[in-house]
Protein backbone atom coordinates (compact mmCIF):
# COMPACT_ATOMS: atom_id res chain seq x y z
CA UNK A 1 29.04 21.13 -2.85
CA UNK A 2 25.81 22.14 -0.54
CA UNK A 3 24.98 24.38 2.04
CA UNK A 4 22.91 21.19 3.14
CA UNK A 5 23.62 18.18 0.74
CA UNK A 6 21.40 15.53 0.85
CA UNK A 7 21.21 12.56 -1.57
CA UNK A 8 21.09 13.29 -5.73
CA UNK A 9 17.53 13.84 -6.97
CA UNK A 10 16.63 11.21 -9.17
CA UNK A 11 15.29 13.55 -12.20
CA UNK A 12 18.28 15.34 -11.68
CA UNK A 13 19.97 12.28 -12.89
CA UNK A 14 17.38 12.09 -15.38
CA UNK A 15 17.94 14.76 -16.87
CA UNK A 16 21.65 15.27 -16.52
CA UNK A 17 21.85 11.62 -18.18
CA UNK A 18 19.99 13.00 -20.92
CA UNK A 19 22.76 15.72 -21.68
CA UNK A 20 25.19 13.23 -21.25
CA UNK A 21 26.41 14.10 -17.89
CA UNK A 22 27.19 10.76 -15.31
CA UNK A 23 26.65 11.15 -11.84
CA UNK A 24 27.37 8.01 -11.06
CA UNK A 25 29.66 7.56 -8.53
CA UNK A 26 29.19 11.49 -7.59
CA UNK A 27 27.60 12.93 -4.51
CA UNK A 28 27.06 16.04 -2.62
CA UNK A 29 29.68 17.07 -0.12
CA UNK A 30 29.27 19.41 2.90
CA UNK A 31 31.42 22.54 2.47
CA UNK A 32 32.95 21.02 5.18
CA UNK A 33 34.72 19.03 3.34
CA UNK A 34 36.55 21.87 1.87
CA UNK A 35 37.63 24.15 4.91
CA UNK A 36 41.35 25.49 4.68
CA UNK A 37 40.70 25.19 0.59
CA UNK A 38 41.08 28.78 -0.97
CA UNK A 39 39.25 29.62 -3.85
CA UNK A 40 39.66 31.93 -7.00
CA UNK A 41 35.89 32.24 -7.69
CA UNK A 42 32.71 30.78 -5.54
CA UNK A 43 29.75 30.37 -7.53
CA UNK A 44 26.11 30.09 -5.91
CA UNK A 45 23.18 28.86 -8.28
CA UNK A 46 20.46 29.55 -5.96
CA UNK A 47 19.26 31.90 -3.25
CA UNK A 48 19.53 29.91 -0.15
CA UNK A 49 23.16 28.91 -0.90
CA UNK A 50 23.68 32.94 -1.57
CA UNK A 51 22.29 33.64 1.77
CA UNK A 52 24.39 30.94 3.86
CA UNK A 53 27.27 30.50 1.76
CA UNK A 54 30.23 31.52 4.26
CA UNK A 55 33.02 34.04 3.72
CA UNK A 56 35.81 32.36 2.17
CA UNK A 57 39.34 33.55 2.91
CA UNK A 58 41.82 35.05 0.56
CA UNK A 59 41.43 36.47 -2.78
CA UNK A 60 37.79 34.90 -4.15
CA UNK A 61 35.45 36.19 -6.18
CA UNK A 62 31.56 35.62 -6.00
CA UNK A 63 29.18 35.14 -8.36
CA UNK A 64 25.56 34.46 -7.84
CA UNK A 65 22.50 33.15 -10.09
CA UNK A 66 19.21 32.51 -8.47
CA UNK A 67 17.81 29.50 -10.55
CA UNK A 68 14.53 28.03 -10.16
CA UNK A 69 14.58 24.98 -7.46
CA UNK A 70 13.02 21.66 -10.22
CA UNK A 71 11.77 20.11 -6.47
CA UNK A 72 10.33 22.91 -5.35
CA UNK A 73 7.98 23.46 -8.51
CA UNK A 74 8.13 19.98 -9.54
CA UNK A 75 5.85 19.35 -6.37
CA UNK A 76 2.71 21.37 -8.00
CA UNK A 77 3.16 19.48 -11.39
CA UNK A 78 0.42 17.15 -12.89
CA UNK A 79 2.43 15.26 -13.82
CA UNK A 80 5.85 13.48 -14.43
CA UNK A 81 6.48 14.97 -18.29
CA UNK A 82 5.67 18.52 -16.76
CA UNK A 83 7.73 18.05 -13.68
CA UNK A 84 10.83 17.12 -16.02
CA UNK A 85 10.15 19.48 -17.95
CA UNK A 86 11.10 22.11 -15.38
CA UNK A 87 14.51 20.21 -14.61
CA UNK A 88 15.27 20.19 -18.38
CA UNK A 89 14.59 24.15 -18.30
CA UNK A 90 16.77 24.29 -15.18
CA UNK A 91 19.57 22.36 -16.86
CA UNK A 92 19.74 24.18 -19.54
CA UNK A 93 19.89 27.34 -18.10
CA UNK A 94 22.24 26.51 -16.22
CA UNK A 95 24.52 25.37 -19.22
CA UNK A 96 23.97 28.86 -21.23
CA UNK A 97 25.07 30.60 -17.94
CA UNK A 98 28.19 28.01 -17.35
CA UNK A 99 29.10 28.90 -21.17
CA UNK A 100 29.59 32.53 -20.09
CA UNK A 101 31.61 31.63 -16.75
CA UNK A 102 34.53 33.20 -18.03
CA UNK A 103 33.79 36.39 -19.62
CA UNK A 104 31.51 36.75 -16.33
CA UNK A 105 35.00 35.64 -13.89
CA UNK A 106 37.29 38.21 -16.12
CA UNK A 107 34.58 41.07 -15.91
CA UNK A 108 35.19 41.30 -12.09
CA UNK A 109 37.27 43.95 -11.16
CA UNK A 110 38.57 42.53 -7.76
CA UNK A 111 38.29 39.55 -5.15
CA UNK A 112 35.31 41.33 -3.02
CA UNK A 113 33.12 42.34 -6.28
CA UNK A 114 30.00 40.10 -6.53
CA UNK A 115 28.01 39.76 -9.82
CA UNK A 116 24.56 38.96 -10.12
């Protein structure tokens, strides 16, 4: 899901491929796609999605974790081993915090508590 999907970054699927994760197949989808859903938990992973993710209805908890943007920093890189090197930190940052998903979801006292 995206606040503004656009197509799959190709060291994204570099280094997702590398961890053994497919995206084949797989794309980004407009939360759009999901209105009249409800959720237990929404989870943003960086900033901009915190800032412009909407109000969902019902009982769901937030979570937020501002990770680095790989593009973003990737664009000042020298070259292509140092700009995957920043999606491999990314990636696995993002694991360790996915690991701890649900101590982090059962820590929450209630629907409208955010942790960040």
């Amino acid at each position: 899901m995206g606040t503004a999907p656009r197509a799959i970054d190709a060291r994204t699927i570099r280094v997702l491929s590398e961890a053994g994760v497919d995206l084949a197949g797989h794309r980004p989808k407009p939360l759009a796609d999901l209105a009249g859903v409800a959720f237990d938990a929404v989870i943003t992973v960086c900033d901009r999605a915190n800032e412009t993710c909407p109000v969902f209805p019902g009982p769901t908890k937030r979570i937020h974790v501002g990770f680095d943007d790989p593009p973003r920093l990737a664009m000042v890189t020298r070259d292509e081993e140092e700009a995957l090197g920043i999606y491999r930190r990314v990636r696995d940052e993002i694991r360790a915090f996915v690991e701890t998903l649900p101590e982090r979801l059962a820590s929450l006292p209630s629907a409208d508590a955010r942790i960040q």
